[in-house]
Protein backbone atom coordinates (compact mmCIF):
# COMPACT_ATOMS: atom_id res chain seq x y z
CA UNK A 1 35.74 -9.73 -1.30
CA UNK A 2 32.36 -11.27 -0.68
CA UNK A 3 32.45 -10.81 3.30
CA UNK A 4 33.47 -7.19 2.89
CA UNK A 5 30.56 -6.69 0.56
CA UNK A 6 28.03 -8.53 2.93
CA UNK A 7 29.41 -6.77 5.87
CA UNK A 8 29.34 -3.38 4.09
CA UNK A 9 25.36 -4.42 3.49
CA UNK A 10 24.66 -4.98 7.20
CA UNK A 11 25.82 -1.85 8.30
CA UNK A 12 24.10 -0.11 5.43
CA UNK A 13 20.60 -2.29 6.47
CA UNK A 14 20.57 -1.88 10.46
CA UNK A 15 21.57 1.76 10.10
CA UNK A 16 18.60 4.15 11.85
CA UNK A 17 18.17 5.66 8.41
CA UNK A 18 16.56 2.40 6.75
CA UNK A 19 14.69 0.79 9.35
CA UNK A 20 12.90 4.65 9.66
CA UNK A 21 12.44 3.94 5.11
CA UNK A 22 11.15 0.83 5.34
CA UNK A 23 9.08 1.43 8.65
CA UNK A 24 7.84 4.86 6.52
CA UNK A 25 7.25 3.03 3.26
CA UNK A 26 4.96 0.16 5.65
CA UNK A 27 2.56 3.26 7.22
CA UNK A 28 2.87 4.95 3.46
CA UNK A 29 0.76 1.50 1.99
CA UNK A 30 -1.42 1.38 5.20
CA UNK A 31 -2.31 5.17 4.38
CA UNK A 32 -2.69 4.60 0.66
CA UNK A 33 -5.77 1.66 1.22
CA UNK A 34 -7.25 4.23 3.63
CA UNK A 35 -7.70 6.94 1.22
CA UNK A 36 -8.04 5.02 -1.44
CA UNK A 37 -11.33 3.91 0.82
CA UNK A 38 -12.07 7.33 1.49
CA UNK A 39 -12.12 8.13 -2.07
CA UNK A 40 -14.18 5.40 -3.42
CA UNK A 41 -16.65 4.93 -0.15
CA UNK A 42 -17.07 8.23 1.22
CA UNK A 43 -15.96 11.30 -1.61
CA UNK A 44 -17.30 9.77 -4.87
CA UNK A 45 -20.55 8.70 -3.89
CA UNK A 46 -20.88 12.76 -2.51
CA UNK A 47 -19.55 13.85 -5.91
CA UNK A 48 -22.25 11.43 -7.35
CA UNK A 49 -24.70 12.44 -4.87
CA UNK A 50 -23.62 16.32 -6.37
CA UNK A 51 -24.00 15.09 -10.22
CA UNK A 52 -27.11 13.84 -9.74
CA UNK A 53 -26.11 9.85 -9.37
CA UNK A 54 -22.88 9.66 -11.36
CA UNK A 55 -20.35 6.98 -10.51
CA UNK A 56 -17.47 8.21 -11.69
CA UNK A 57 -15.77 4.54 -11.34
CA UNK A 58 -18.58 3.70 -14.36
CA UNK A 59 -17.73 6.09 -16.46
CA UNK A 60 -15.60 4.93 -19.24
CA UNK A 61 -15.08 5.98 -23.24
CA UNK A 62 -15.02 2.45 -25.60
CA UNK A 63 -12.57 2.87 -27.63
CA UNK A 64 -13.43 -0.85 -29.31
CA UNK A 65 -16.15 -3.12 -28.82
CA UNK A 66 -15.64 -6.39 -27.86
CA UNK A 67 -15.91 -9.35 -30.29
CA UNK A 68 -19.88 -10.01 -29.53
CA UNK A 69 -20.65 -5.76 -29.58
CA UNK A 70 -22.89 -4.17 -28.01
CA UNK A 71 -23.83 -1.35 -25.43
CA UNK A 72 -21.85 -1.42 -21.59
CA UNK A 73 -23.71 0.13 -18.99
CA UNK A 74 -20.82 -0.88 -16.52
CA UNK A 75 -16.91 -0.52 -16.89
CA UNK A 76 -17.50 -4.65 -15.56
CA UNK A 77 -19.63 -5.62 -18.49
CA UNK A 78 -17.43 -3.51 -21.74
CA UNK A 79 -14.17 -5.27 -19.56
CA UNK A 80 -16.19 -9.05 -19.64
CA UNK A 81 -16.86 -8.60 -23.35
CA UNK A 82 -13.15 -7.70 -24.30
CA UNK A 83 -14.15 -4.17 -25.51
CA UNK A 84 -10.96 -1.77 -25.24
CA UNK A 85 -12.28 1.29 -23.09
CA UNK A 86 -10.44 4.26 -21.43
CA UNK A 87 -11.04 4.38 -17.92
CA UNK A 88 -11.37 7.91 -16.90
CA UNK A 89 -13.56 7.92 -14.11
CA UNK A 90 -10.96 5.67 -12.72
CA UNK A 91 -8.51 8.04 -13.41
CA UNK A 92 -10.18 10.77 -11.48
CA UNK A 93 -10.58 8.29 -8.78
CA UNK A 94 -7.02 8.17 -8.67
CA UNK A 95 -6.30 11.65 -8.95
CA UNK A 96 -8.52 12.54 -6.23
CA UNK A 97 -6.39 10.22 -3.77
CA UNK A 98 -3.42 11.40 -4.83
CA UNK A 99 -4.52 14.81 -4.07
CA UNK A 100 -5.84 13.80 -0.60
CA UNK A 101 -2.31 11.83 0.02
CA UNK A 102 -0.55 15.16 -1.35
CA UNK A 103 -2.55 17.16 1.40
CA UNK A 104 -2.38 14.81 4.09
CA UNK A 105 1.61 14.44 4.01
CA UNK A 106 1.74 18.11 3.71
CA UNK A 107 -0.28 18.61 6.87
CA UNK A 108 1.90 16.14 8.57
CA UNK A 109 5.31 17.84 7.29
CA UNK A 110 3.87 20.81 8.34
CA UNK A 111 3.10 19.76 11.69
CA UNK A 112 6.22 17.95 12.38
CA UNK A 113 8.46 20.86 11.31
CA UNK A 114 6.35 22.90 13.86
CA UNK A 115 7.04 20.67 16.57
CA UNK A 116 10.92 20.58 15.54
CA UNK A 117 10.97 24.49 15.87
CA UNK A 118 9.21 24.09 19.36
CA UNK A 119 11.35 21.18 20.39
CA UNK A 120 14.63 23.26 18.96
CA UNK A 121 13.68 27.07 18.78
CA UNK A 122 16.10 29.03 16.42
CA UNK A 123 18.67 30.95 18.21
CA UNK A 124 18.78 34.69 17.18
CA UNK A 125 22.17 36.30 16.97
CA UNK A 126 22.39 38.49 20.13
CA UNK A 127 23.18 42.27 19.86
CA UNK A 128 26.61 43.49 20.12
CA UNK A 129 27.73 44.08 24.12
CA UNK A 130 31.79 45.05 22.77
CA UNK A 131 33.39 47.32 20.48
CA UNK A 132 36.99 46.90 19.15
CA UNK A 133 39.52 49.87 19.60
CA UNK A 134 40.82 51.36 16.56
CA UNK A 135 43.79 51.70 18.09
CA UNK A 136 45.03 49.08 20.29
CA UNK A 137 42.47 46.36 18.66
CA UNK A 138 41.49 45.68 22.31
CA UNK A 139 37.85 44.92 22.99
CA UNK A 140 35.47 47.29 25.03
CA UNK A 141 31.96 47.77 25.95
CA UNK A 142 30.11 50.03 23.63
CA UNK A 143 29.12 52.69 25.90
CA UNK A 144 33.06 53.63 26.78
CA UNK A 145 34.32 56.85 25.36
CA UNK A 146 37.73 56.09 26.19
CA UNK A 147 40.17 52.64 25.92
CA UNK A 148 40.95 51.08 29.02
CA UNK A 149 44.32 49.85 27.41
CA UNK A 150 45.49 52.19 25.71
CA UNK A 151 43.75 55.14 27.62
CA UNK A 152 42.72 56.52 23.36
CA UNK A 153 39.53 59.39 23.59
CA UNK A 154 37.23 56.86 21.20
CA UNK A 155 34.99 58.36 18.54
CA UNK A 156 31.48 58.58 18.84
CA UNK A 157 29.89 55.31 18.92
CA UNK A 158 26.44 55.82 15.96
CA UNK A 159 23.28 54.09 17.74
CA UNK A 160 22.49 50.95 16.09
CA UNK A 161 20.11 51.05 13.18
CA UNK A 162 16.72 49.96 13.96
């Protein structure tokens, strides 16, 4: 029972599907510390920059001062204290790279379902070149007024809508 199971798991783990997961999920965290650097290095000091200095990974509500009180001009000092705080320019930190990760893999979907469509263009159905015979059943070309098998005078043949 246990060799079945074990076997069962190294087909399931060499199959192409999960080595392209777990090479995916590898590039994903390799992406993630790159905008996450891009977020706190390069777009929030321009947002700062904008708001006339803000650092939005300072700005914080305390929700409970810390034992000794006091005032926290950093998110550090209110955290070395013990006060309780809600971090919200963290959280827009966060939000922003999950908005530039949300745009990124959308860009890269989007380009890789273009090159699929180059790679493999979509067949169209092809227009109709034969007719069937309402009398014998036997196929024709649509221009023929008359059936070749069973010599019937066809009806008019309508153009095809456009």
């Amino acid at each position: 029972m246990a060799s079945k199971m074990l076997k069962e798991f190294r087909e399931f783990a060499v199959k192409g599907n999960v080595v392209d997961m777990a090479v995916g999920i590898i590039i994903g965290a390799a992406f993630t510390s790159i905008v996450n650097s891009l977020v706190s290095d390069v777009f929030t000091p321009l947002i700062g920059l904008a708001t006339g200095g803000m650092n939005f990974a300072n700005q914080f509500l305390v929700l409970r001062d810390g034992p000794d009180g006091g005032i926290y001009h950093t998110l550090e000092q209110a955290q070395a204290a013990g006060a309780v705080t809600l971090n919200y320019g963290l959280f827009f930190n966060a939000m922003l790279s999950f908005l530039i990760v949300a745009f990124a893999t959308f860009l890269l979907i989007r380009n890789i379902n273009r090159l699929k469509n180059l790679a493999y263009p979509q067949e169209t159905a092809a227009a109709p070149t034969v007719k069937e015979c309402p009398y014998c059943l036997s196929k024709i070309p649509l221009p023929a007024t008359r059936c070749p098998a069973c010599t019937s005078q066809l009806p008019a043949t309508q153009p095809a809508p456009e």
